[in-house]
Every structure is written in structure tokens, then in C-alpha cells.
Protein backbone atom coordinates (compact mmCIF):
# COMPACT_ATOMS: atom_id res chain seq x y z
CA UNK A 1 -31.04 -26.22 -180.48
CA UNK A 2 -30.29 -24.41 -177.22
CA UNK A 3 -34.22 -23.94 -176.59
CA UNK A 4 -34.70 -27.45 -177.44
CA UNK A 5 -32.37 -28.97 -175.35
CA UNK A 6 -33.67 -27.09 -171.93
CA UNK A 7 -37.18 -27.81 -172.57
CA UNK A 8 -36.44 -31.82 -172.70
CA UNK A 9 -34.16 -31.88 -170.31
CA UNK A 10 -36.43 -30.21 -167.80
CA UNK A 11 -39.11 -32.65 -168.98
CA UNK A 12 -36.50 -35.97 -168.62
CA UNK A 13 -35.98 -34.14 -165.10
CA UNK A 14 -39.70 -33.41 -164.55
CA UNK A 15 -40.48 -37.00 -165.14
CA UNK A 16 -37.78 -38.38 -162.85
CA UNK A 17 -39.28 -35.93 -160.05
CA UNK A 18 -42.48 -37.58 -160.61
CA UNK A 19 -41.30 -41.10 -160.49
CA UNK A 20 -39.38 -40.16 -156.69
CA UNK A 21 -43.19 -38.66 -155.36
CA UNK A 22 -44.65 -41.95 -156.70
CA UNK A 23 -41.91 -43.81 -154.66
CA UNK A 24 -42.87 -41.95 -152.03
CA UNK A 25 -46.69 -42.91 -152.31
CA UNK A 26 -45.95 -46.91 -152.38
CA UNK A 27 -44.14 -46.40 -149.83
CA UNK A 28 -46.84 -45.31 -147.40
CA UNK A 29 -48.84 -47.52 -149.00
CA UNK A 30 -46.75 -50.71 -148.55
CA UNK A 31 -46.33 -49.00 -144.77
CA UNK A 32 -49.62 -49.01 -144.59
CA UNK A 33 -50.55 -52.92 -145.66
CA UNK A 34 -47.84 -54.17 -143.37
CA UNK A 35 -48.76 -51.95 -140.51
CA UNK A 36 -52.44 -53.83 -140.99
CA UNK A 37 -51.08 -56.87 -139.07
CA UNK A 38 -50.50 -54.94 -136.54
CA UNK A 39 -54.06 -55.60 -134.33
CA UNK A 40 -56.70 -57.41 -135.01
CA UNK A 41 -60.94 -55.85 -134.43
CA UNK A 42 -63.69 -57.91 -134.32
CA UNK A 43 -66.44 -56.15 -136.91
CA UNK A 44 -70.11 -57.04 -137.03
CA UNK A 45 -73.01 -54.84 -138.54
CA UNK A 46 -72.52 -52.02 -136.21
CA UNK A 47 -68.94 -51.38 -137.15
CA UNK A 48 -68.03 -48.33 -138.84
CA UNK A 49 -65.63 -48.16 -142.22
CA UNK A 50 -62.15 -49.47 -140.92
CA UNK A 51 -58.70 -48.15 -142.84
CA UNK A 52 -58.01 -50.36 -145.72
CA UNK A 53 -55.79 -53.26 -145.18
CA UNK A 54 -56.88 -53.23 -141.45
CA UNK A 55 -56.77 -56.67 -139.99
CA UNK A 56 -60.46 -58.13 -138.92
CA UNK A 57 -62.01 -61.44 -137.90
CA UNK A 58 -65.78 -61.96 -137.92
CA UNK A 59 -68.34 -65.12 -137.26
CA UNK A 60 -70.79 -66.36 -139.56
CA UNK A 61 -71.53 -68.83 -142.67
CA UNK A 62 -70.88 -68.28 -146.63
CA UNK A 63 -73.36 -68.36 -148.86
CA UNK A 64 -71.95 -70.66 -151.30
CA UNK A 65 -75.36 -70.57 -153.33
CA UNK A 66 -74.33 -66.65 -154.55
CA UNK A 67 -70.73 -66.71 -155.50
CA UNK A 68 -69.35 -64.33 -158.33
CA UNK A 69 -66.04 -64.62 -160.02
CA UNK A 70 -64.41 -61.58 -160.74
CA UNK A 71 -62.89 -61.77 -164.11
CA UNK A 72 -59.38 -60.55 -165.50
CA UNK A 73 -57.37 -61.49 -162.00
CA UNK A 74 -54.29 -62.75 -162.66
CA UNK A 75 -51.73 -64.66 -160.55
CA UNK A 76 -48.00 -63.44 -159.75
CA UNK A 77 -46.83 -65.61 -162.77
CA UNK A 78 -49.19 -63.62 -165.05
CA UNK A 79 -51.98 -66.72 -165.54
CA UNK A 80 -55.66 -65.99 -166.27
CA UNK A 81 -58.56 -66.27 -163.73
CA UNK A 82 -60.75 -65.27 -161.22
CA UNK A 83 -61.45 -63.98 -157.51
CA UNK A 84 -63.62 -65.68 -156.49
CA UNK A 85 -66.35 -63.65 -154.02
CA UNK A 86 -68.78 -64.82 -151.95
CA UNK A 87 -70.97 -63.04 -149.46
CA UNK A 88 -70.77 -64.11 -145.48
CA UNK A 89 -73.82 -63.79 -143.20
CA UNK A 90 -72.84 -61.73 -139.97
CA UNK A 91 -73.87 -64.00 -137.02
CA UNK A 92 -75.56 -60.77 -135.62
CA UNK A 93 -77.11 -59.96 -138.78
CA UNK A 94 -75.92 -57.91 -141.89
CA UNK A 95 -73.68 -59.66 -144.93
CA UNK A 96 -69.84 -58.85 -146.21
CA UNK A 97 -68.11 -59.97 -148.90
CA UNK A 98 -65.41 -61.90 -148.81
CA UNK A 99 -62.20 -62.44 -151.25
CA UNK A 100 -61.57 -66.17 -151.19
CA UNK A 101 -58.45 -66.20 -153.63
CA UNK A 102 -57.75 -66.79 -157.23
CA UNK A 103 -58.44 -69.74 -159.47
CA UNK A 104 -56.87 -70.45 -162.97
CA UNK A 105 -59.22 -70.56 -165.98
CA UNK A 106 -61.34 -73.90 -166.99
CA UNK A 107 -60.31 -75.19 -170.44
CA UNK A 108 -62.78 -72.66 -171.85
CA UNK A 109 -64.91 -69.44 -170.51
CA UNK A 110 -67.93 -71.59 -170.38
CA UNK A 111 -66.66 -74.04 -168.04
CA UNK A 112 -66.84 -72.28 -164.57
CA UNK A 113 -64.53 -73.41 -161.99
CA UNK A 114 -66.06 -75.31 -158.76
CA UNK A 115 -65.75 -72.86 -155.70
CA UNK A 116 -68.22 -74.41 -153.17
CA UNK A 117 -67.76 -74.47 -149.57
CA UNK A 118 -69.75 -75.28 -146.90
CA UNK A 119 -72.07 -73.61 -145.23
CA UNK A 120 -71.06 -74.19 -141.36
CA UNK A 121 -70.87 -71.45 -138.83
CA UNK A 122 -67.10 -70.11 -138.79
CA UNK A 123 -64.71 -67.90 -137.61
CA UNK A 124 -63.03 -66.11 -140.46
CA UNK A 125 -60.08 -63.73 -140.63
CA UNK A 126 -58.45 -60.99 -143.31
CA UNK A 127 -58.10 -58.06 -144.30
CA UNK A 128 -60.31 -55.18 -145.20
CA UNK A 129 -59.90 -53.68 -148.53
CA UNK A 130 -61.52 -52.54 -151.68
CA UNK A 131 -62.67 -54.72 -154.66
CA UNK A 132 -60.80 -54.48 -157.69
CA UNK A 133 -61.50 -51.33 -160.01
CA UNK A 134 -60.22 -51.03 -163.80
CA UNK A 135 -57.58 -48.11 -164.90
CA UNK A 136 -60.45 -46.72 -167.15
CA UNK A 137 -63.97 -47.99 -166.65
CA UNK A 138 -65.43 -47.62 -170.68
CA UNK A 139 -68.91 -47.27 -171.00
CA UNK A 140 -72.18 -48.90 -168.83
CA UNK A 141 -71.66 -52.05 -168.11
CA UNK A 142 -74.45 -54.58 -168.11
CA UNK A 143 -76.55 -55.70 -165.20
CA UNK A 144 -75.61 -58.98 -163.39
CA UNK A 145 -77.73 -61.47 -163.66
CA UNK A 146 -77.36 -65.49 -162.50
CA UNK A 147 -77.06 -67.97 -163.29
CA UNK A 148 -74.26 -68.43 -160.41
CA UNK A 149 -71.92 -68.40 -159.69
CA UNK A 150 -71.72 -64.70 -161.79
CA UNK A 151 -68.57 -63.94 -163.86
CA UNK A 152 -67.95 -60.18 -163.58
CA UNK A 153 -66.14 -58.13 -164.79
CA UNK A 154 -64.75 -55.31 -161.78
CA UNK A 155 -67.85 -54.96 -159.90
CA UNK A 156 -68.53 -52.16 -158.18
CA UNK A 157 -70.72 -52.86 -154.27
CA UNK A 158 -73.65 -51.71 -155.58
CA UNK A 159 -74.08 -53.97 -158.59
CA UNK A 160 -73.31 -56.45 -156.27
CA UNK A 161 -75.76 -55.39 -153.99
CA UNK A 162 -78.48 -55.17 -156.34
CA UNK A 163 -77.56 -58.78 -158.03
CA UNK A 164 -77.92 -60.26 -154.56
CA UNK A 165 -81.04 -58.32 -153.52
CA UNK A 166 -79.40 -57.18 -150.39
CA UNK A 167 -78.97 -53.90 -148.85
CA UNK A 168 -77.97 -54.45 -144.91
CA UNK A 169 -74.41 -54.52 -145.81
CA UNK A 170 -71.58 -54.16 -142.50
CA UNK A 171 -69.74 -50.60 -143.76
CA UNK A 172 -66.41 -52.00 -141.91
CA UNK A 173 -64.99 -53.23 -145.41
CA UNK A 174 -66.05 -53.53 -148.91
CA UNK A 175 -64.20 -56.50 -149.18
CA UNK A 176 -62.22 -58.61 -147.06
CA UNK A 177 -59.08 -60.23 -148.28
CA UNK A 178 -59.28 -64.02 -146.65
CA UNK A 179 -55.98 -64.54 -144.33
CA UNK A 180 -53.81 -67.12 -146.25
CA UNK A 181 -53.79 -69.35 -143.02
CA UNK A 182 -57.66 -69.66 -143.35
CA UNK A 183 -59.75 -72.74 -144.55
CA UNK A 184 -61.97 -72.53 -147.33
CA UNK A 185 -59.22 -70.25 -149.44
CA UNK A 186 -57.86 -70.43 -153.14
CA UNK A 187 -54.49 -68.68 -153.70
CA UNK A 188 -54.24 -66.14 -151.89
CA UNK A 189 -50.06 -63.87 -152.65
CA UNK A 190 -52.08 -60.81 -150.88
CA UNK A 191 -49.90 -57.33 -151.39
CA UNK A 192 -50.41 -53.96 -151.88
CA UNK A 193 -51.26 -52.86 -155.31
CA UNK A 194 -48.88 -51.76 -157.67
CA UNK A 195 -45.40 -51.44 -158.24
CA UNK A 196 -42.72 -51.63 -155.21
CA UNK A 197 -40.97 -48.13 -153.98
CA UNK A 198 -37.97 -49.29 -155.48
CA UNK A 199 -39.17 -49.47 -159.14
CA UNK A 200 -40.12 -46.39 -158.89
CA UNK A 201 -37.09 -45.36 -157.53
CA UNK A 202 -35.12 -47.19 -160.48
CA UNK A 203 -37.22 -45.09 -163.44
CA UNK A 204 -36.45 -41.98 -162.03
CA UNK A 205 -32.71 -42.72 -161.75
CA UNK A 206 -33.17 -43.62 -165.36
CA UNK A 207 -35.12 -40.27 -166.33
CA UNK A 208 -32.11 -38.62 -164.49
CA UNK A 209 -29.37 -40.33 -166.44
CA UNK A 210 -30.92 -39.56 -169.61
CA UNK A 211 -31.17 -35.66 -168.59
CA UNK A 212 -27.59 -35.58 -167.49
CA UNK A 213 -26.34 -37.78 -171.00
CA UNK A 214 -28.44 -35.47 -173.03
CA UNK A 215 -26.69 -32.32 -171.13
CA UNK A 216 -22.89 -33.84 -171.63
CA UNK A 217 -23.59 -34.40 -175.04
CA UNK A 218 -24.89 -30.94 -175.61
CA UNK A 219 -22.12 -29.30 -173.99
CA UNK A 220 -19.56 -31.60 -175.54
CA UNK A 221 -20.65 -30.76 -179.13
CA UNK A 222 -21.01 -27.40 -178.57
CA UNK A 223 -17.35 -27.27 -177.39
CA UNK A 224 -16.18 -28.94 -180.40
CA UNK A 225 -17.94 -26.32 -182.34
CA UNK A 226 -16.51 -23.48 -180.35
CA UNK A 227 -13.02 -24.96 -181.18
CA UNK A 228 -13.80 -25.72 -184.93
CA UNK A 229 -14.76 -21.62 -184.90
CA UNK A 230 -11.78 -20.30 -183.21
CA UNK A 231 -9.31 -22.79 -185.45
């Protein structure tokens, strides 16, 4: 019983440990989205990969004709939908895409939602980051293929690349998060991924507890024993 207890107590205490280093990650990471307001750099085709949540602006039009909608988004509330993706022509030359937001679901899967825009010359703003990529990604997925605009399901550049027949992509961002100010935008509750420090921080306090219960009770029964011996 001895044994037993010290091995899961070190594991409760083990896994409390690891909740305080993930704490520590989200932190930075948080840090790191916030400190992305901090300037903004104008990116064309020349520019070289920026730090992710870096804050950019660009000129240029949308291609509204070769949109995809990335499936399995959901809002802050937990509803259904899509981001919604289309690719922006650099006014120098070269393409990015951008993140317009997140619609709901149509009454069925069929129904696509209307995400047009217009294809005007524009100044754009946001925020570089990466497109969305699953926990586990299971098997090959199939190629994408229009009709548009394409429902997808987590993308990766060079499927996108390949759907749209492009290949002079700008390397500053694989994606850019449209500012929630902009025009053109669906919802748009941009924040860094994952849960906040403090969760974290909460779980491993729990982990903790548990240890420390789990060690009073253990040294509580043995004392009772040790007095039901020597009576």
C-alpha cells in the first residue's frame, strides 16, 4: 500500500508540474499575440516569413471567384461553421490568403453560405498567423476540387496552392487574420489558441490538492492502525 501510494502521488504531483509548464507556455503565447499590436509592417511579395501574430497591412483586391470555407470552426458560444478564406492579389504581384471571419451553418451542409465581396483595390489590415491544423490529422485526405466556394476540411497551404493553381505565394504569412475594424469581415473574436494561463494554473492546483488529500489520508489511517496495534 506504501509502494502504491508514492507512485500516484508522484504521478498526481507529476501531472500538476506539467499543468504549471503549460501555464507557462500560454503565457508567452498570449504575450506574444498581444505584443503583435505593437507595430505595424507593410508586406508585399518580397517580404520574408514575419513572427506569427505580427501585425501587417497590405494593398490589393480579393478574389471573391476562389473562396474556400474551412469547415469545423466554431464560434465562442460553441456554434457550427466556417472561416471563410479567400486569396488577395498583392498590388506588386504575388497572392496571400486571407481569414475573413466565421459564418454559422446554412440550414443544411449543402446550402453554402454567401461570402462575396467585391473586387475593388483596398487597403487591408491583420494579423499574420497559421491556418487551422487538426489535433490528429487521420489518413490522406482528398484533393480539393470546385465547385467554389470549396468546403475544407483543415487545409494545409499546399492543397490550397494546388486547388488554386498558384505558386507565387508572399512567405510573410500563411494566413492573415482580418483586423476586426476592417470592411469586408464576418466575425472575427481573434485570440490566441487554446486555453488561458490561468486554467492551466487552476488544474494543477487541483492535481496538487489531490496529492496532498491522498497523502493526509494515508498518513491518517496508518496512524489509526499504529494505535489499534499498540492498544
Amino acid at each position: 500500500m506504501t509502494v502504491l501510494t508514492i507512485i500516484v502521488i508522484a504521478g498526481l504531483v507529476s501531472l500538476g508540474r506539467w499543468q504549471l509548464r503549460r501555464a507557462e507556455e500560454k503565457r508567452a503565447l498570449f504575450e506574444e499575440f498581444a505584443a503583435g499590436t505593437g507595430s505595424t509592417q507593410v508586406i508585399d511579395l518580397a517580404t520574408a516569413r514575419l513572427p506569427r501574430y505580427q501585425h501587417v497591412a497590405f494593398s490589393g483586391h480579393y478574389d471573391a471567384s476562389r473562396q474556400l470555407l474551412i469547415d469545423n470552426m466554431s464560434n465562442s458560444q460553441g456554434q457550427a461553421g466556417y472561416f471563410v478564406i479567400t486569396p488577395f492579389a498583392l498590388a506588386g504581384g504575388g497572392w496571400l490568403l486571407v481569414n475573413r471571419g466565421w459564418v454559422p451553418l446554412g440550414p443544411s451542409r449543402s446550402q453554402r453560405p454567401g461570402v462575396d465581396v467585391g473586387p475593388g483595390i483596398r487597403e487591408v489590415r491583420g494579423r499574420v498567423d497559421n491556418l487551422p491544423r487538426p489535433g490528429i490529422r487521420m489518413g490522406t485526405p482528398a484533393a480539393l476540387a470546385p465547385p467554389y466556394p470549396v468546403v475544407a476540411s483543415f487545409p494545409t497551404a499546399g492543397e490550397i496552392g494546388q486547388l488554386l493553381h498558384e505558386s507565387s505565394w508572399a512567405p510573410a504569412a500563411e494566413v492573415v487574420l482580418l483586423d476586426a475594424g476592417e470592411p469586408d469581415g464576418y466575425l472575427r473574436q481573434w485570440q490566441a489558441p487554446g486555453l488561458p494561463p490561468m486554467r492551466h494554473i487552476g488544474y494543477a492546483v487541483q492535481w496538487f490538492a489531490l496529492a496532498l488529500t491522498l497523502f493526509v489520508i494515508y498518513i491518517v489511517t496508518n496512524l489509526r492502525d499504529s494505535d489499534r496495534l499498540s492498544a
